[in-house]
Protein backbone atom coordinates (compact mmCIF):
# COMPACT_ATOMS: atom_id res chain seq x y z
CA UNK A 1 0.00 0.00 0.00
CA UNK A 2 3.17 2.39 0.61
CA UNK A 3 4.73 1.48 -2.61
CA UNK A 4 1.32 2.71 -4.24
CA UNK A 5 1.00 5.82 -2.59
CA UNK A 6 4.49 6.89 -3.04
CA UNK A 7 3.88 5.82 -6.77
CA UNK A 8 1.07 7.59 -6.76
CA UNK A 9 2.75 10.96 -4.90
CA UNK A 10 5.35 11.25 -7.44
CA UNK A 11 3.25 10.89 -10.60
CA UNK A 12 0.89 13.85 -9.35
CA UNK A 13 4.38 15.34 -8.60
CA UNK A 14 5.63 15.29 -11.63
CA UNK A 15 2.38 17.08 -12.93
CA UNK A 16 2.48 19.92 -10.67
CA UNK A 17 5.78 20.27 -11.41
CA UNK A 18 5.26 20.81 -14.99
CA UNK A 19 2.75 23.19 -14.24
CA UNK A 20 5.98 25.73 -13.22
CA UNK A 21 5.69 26.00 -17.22
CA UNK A 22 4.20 27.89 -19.57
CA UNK A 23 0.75 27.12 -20.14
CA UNK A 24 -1.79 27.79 -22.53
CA UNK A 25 -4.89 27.85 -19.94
CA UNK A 26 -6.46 30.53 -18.12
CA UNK A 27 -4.70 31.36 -14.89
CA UNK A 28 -5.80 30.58 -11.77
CA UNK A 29 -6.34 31.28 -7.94
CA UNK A 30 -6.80 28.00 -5.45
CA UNK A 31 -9.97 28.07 -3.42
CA UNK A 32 -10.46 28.38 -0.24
CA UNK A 33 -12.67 28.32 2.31
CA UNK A 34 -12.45 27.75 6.25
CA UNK A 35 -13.14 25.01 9.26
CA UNK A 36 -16.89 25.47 10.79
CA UNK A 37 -15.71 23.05 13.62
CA UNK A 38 -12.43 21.64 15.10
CA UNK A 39 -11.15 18.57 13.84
CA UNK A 40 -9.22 16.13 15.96
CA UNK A 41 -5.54 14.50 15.01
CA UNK A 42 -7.19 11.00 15.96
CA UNK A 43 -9.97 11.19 13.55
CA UNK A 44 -9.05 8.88 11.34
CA UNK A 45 -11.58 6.55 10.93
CA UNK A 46 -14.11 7.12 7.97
CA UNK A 47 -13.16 10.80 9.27
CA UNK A 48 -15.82 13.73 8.37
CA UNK A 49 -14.76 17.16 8.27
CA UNK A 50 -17.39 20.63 7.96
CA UNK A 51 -16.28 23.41 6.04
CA UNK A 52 -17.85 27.14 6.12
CA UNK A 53 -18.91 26.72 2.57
CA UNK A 54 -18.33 23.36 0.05
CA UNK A 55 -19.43 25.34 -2.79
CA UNK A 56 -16.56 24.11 -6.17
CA UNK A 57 -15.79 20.91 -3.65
CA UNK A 58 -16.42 17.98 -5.34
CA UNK A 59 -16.16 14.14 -4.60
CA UNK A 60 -13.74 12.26 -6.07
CA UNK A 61 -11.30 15.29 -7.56
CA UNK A 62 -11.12 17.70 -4.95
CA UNK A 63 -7.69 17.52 -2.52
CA UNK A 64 -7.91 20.45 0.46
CA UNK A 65 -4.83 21.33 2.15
CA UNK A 66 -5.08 22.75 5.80
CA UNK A 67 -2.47 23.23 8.18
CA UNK A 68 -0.18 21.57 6.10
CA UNK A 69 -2.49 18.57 5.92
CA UNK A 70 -4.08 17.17 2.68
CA UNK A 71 -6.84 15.38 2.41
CA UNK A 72 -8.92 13.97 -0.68
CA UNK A 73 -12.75 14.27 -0.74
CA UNK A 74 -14.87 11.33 -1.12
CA UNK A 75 -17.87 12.08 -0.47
CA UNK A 76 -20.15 15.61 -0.16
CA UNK A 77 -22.93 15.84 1.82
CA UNK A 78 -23.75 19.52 2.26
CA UNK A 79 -20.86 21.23 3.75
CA UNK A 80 -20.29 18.12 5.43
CA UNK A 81 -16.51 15.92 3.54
CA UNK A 82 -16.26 12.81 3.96
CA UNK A 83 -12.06 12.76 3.53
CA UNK A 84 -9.23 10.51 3.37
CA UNK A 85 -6.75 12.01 5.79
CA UNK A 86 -2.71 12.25 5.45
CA UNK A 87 -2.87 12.44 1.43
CA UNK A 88 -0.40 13.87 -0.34
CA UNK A 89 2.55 13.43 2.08
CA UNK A 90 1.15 11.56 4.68
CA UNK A 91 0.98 13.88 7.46
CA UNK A 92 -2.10 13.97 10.29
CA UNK A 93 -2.49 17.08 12.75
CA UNK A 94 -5.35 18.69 14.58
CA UNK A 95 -7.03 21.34 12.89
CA UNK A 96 -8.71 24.30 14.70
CA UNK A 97 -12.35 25.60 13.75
CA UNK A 98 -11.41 28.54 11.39
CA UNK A 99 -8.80 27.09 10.12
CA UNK A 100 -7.75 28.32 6.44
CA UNK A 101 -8.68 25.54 4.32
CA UNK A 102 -7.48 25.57 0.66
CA UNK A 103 -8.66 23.37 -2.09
CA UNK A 104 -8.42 22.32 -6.11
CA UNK A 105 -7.63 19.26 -8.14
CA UNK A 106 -4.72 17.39 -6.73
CA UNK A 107 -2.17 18.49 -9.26
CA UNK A 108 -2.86 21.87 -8.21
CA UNK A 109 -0.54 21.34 -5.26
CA UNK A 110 3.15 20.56 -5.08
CA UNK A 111 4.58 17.70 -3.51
CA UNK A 112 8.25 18.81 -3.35
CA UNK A 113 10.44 21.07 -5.36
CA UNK A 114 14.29 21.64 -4.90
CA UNK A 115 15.15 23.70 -1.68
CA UNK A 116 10.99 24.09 -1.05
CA UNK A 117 9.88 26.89 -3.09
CA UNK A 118 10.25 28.69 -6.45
CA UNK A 119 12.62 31.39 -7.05
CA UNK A 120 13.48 33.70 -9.98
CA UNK A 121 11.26 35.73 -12.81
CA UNK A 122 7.98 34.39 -13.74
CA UNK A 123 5.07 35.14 -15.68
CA UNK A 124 1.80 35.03 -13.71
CA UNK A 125 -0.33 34.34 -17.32
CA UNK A 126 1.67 31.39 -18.12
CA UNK A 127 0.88 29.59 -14.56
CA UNK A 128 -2.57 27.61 -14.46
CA UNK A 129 -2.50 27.94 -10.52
CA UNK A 130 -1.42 29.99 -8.21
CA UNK A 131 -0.20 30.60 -5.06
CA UNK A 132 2.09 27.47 -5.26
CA UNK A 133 1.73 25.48 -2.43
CA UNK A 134 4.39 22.79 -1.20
CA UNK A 135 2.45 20.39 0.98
CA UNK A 136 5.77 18.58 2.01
CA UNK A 137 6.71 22.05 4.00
CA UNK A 138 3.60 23.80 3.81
CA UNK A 139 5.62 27.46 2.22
CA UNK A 140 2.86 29.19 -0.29
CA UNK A 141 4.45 30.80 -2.97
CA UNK A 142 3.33 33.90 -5.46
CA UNK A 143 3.84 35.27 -8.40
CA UNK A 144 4.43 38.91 -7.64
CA UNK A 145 5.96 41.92 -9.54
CA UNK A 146 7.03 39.25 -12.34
CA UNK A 147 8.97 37.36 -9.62
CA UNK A 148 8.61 34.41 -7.23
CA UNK A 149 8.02 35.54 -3.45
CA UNK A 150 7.84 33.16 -0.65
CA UNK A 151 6.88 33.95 2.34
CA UNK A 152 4.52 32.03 5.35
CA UNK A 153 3.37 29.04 5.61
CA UNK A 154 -0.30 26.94 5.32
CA UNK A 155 -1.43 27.12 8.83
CA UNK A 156 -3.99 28.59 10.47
CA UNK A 157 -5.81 32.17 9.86
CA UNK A 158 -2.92 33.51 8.81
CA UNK A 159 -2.81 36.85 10.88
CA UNK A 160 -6.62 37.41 9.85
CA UNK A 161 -7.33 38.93 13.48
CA UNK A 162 -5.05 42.06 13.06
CA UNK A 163 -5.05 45.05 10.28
CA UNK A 164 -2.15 46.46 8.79
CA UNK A 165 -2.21 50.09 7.98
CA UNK A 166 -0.01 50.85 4.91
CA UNK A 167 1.54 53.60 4.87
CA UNK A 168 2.10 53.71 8.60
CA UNK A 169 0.32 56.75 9.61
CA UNK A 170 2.00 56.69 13.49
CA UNK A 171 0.33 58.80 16.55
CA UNK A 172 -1.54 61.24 14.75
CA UNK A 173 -5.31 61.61 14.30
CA UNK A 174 -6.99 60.43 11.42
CA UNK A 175 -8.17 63.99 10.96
CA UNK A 176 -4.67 64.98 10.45
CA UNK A 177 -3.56 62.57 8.06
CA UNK A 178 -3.51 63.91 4.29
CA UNK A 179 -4.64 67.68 4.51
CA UNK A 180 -6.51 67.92 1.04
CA UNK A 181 -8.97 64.95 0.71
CA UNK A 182 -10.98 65.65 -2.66
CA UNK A 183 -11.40 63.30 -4.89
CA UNK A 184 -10.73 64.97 -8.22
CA UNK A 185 -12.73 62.71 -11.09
CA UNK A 186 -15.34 60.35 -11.02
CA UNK A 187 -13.13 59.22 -14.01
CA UNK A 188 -9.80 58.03 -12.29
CA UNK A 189 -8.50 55.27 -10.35
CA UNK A 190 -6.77 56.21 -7.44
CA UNK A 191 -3.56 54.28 -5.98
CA UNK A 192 -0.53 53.61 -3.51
CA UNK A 193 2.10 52.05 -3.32
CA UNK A 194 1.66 49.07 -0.51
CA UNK A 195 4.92 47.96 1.22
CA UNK A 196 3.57 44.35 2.59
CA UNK A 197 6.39 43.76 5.16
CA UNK A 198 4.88 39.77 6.07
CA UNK A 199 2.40 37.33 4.70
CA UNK A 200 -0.91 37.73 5.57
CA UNK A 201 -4.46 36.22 4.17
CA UNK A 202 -6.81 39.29 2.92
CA UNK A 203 -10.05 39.70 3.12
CA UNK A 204 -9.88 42.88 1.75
CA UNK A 205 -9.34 46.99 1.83
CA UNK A 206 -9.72 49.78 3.98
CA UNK A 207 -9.44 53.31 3.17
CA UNK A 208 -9.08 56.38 5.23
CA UNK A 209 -12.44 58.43 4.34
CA UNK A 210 -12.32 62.28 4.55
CA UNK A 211 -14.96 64.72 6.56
CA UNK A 212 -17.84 64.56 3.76
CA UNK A 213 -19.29 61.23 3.75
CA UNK A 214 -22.51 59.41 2.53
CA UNK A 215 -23.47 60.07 -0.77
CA UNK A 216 -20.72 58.31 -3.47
CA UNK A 217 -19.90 54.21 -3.62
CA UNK A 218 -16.29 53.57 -3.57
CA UNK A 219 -14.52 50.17 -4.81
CA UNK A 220 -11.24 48.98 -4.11
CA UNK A 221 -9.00 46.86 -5.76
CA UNK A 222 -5.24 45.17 -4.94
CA UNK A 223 -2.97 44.94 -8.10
CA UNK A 224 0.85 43.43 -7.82
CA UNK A 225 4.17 45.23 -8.00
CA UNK A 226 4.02 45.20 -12.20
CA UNK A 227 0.14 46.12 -12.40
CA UNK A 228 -1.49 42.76 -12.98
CA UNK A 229 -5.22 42.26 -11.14
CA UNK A 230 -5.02 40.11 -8.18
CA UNK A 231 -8.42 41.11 -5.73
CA UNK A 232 -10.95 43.64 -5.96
CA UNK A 233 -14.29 44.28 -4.22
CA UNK A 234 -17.89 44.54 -5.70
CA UNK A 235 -17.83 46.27 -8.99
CA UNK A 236 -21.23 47.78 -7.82
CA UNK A 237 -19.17 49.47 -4.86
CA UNK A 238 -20.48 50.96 -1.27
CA UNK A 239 -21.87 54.01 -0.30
CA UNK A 240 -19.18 56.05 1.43
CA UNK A 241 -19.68 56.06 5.58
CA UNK A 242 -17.78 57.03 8.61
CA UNK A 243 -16.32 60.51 8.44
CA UNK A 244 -12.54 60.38 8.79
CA UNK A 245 -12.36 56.30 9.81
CA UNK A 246 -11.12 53.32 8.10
CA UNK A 247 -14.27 51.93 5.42
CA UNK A 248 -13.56 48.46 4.52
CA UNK A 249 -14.74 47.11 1.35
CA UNK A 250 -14.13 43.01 1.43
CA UNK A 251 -13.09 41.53 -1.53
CA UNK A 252 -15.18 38.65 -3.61
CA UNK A 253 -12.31 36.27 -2.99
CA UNK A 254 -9.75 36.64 -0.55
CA UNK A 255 -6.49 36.53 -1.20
CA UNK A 256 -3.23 35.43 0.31
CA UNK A 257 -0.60 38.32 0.09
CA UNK A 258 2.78 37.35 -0.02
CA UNK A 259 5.17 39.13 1.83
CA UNK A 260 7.93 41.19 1.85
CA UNK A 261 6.67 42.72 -1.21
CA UNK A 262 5.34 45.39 -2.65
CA UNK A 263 1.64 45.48 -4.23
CA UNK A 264 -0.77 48.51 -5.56
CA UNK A 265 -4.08 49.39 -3.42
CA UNK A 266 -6.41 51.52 -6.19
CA UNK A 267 -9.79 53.24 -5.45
CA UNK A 268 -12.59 54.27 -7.82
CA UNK A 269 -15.58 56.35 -6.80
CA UNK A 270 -18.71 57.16 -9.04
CA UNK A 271 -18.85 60.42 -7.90
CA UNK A 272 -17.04 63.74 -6.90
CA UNK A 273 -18.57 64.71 -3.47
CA UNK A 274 -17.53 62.37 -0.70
CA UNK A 275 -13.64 62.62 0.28
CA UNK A 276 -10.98 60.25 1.01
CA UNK A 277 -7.71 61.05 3.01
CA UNK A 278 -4.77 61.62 0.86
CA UNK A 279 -0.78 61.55 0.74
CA UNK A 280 0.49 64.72 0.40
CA UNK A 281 4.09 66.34 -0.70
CA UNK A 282 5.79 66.09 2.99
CA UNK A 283 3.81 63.43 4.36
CA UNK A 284 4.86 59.84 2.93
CA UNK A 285 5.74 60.95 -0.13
CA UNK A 286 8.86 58.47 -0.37
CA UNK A 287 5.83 56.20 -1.97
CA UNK A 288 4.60 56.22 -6.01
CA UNK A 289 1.04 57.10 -6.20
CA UNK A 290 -0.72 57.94 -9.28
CA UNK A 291 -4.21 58.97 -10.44
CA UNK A 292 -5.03 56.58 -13.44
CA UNK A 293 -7.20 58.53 -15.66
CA UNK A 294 -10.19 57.49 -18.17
CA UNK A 295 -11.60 54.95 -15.83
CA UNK A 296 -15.41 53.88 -15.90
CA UNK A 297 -16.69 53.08 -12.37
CA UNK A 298 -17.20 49.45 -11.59
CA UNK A 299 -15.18 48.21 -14.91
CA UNK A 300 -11.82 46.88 -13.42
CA UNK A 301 -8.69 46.63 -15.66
CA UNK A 302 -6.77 43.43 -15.48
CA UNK A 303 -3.62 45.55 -15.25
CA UNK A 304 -2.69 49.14 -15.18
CA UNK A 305 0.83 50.96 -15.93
CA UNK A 306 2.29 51.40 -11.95
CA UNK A 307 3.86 54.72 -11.29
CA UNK A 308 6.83 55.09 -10.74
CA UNK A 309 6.94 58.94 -8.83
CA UNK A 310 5.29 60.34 -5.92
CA UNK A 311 2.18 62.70 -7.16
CA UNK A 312 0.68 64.46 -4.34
CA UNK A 313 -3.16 63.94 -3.37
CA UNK A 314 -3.89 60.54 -6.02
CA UNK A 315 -2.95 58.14 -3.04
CA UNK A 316 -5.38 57.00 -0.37
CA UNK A 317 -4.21 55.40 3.32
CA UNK A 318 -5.30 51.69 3.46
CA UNK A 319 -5.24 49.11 5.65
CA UNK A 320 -4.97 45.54 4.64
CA UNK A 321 -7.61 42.89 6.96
């Protein structure tokens, strides 16, 4: 029975590692979805596992991968998996309810590759999934900025319980950060440079709104170092609320960003009243921003040309959650 699994563990190997090539199919991002209830390292007999949503889980193709973990799905019975535990590497651990759980076809994930992880250029259009995840180690790669970055591993919520405010405002009050806060064209896309100094899973944006709320819809959107789409929120956007707070806008599929690295936050609004905190010239202006003009609200480019100078009042405060 060994013999057959490791058979089998280096065939699907092989695959995934050929998917490291250029490929002629779409691109794209693994799954995921979470633990609705704890799951016990002993449960291994005709084990069950409940997920927050089994929506693209099917029996008989599906592998997940949680804390470092794979399993294949046998069986679906709501949001209730009936699993084979320890696949794809043989390893069994406890699982906590909440747990990240990420899933696909098994050749979506990597067995093993030399030294654990990818390095070098790449070309995110030429990869049929992504992040790369090696389930011997459990390191998730990306694709970021037309160059591998590795960074974390596949285990728990990954940070999801704390924000990260990018730029770093410091001490001061919201009220004091950016001094002019108009948004100047229904028409442009708005965006910063992000500085992502660790890992962390995303459920989306915040931005810093100005004093005039409550009458615009805003959308945000997370681009990579080189200006290629990786998140966004609903096209159909929010109405603007909370005068001079953090509005978050949650993306429609989360996404794991890979740290250190550096990534694009971008904001469109429908409308020219409501205001948004700004970076100004002597306030964080070490950062490219840029006001990408000609936009139509709630149509979101799969890439845009990244700026490479600071322009004052185009860039928003965000905070990644």
């Amino acid at each position: 029975m060994k013999n057959i699994q490791s058979m089998l563990f280096a065939a699907v190997s092989l695959v995934a590692l050929a998917l490291l090539a250029p490929s002629s199919e779409a691109q794209t991002y693994l799954s995921n979805t979470t633990l609705s209830t704890a799951v016990s390292a002993t449960n291994v007999v005709a084990p069950t596992i409940t997920v927050a949503s089994a929506t693209g889980i099917t029996a008989g193709n599906t592998m997940l991968f949680v804390d470092n973990e794979g399993m294949f799905v046998n069986a679906v019975n709501g949001t209730t998996l009936s699993v084979t535990r320890g696949y794809y590497g043989g390893r069994v651990t406890g699982h906590a309810s909440g747990a990240l759980v990420w899933f696909g076809p098994p050749f979506a994930f990597q067995w093993a590759f030399p030294g654990g992880y990818p390095s070098g250029s790449c070309t995110r259009s030429n990869l049929q999934y992504l992040p790369y995840i090696n389930t011997d180690t459990g390191q998730i790669s990306d694709c970021i900025g037309g160059v591998w970055v590795s960074g974390g591993t596949a285990t728990g919520t990954y940070g999801s319980f704390y924000r990260v405010t990018l730029p770093y405002i410091g001490s001061v009050a919201y009220t004091s950060a950016g001094t002019n806060t108009a948004i100047a064209a229904a028409t442009s896309m708005y965006c910063t440079e992000l500085d992502v100094p660790a890992s962390k899973f995303v459920t989306g944006l915040g931005v810093l709104n100005g004093a005039t709320v409550g009458t615009d819809k805003h959308l945000a959107i997370l681009y990579d170092a080189t200006g290629n789409l990786l998140a966004n929120s609903a096209t159909a956007g929010a109405t603007t609320s909370g005068a001079s707070t953090w509005q978050t806008f949650a993306f429609t599929t989360p996404y794991f960003v890979v740290g250190p690295a550096k990534y694009y936050a971008c904001l469109q609004s429908n409308g020219t009243t409501d205001t948004v905190r700004m970076l100004t010239a002597g306030q964080l202006d070490n950062l490219t921003t840029k006001a990408v003009t000609g936009q139509t609200f709630g149509t979101i480019a799969s890439s845009f040309t990244v700026p490479t100078t600071f322009t004052t009042v185009v860039g928003p405060y965000w905070e990644l959650y």
